[in-house]
Protein backbone atom coordinates (compact mmCIF):
# COMPACT_ATOMS: atom_id res chain seq x y z
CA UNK A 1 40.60 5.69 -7.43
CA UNK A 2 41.44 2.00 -7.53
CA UNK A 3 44.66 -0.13 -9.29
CA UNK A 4 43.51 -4.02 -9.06
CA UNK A 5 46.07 -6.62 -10.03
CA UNK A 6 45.73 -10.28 -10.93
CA UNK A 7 46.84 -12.43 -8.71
CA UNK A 8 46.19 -15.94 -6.95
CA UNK A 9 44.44 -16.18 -3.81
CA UNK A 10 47.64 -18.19 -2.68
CA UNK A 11 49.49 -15.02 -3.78
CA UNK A 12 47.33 -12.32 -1.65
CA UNK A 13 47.26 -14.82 1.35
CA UNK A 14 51.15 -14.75 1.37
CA UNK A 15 50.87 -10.83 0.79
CA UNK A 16 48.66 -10.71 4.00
CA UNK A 17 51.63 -13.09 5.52
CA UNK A 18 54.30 -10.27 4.90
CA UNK A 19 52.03 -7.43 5.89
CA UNK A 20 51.83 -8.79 9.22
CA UNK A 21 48.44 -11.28 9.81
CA UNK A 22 48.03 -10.18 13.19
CA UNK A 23 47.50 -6.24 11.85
CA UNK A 24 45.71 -6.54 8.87
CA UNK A 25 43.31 -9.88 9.78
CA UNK A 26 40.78 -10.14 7.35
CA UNK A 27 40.31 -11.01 3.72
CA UNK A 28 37.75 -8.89 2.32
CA UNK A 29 35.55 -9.74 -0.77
CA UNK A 30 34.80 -6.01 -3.08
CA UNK A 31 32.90 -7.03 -5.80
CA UNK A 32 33.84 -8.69 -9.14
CA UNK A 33 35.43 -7.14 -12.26
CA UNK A 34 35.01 -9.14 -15.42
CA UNK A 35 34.28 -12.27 -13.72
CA UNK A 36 36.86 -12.40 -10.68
CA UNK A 37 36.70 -11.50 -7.95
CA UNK A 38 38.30 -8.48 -5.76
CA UNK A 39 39.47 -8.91 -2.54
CA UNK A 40 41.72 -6.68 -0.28
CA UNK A 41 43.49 -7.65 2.80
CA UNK A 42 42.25 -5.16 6.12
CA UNK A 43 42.51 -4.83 9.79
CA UNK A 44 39.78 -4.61 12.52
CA UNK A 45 40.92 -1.43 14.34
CA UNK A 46 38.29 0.97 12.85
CA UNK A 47 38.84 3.72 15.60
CA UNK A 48 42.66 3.94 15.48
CA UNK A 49 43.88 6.48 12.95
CA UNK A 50 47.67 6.86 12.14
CA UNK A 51 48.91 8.99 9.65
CA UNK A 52 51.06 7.10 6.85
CA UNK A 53 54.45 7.78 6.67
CA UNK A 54 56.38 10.10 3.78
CA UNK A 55 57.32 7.14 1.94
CA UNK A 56 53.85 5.20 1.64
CA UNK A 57 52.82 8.26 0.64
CA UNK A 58 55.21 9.18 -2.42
CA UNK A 59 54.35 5.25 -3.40
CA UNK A 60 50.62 6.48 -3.51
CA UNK A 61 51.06 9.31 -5.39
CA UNK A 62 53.57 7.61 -7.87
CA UNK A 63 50.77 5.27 -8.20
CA UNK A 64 48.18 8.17 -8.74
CA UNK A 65 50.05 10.04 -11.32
CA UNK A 66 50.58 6.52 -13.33
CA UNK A 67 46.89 6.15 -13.22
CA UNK A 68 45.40 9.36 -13.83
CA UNK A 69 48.04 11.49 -15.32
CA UNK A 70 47.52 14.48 -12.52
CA UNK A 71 49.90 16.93 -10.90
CA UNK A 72 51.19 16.77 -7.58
CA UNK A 73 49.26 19.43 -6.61
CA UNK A 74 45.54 17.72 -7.86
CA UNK A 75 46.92 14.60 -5.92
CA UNK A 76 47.55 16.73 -2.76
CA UNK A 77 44.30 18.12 -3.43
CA UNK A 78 42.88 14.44 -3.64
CA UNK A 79 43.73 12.94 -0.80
CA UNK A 80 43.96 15.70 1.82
CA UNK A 81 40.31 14.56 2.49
CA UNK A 82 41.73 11.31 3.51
CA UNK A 83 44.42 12.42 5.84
CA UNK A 84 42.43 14.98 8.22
């Protein structure tokens, strides 16, 4: 499950500025989708695992049910593979 926005490089480097550059570090290049590219902002701490809090998660299964219509309890479902 992905939700990709347009924006300007400019814009996603200032997005990285406001997430805090020193935690997530690295601009990553996905693919392309009709001729731009996709890039996401990530950190280097592959090993560390912290579970996100109540509210990121309500803003991630907001997004989920905008994008594929499902109950909380298929989003639960969903992502409980993720959080283990």
């Amino acid at each position: 499950m992905v939700r990709l926005w347009k924006i300007k490089e400019s814009q996603l480097e200032d997005l990285q500025r406001q997430e805090g550059k020193g935690w997530y570090d690295k601009i990553v290049t996905l693919g392309e989708k009709d001729g731009l590219k996709i890039l996401t902002i990530t950190g280097c701490w592959y090993d560390e695992k912290n579970m996100p809090s109540q509210l990121y998660l309500d803003v991630l299964k907001k997004g989920l049910k905008e994008t594929t219509g499902w109950a909380d309890e298929e989003i639960d479902k969903y992502w409980e593979k993720f959080l283990k």
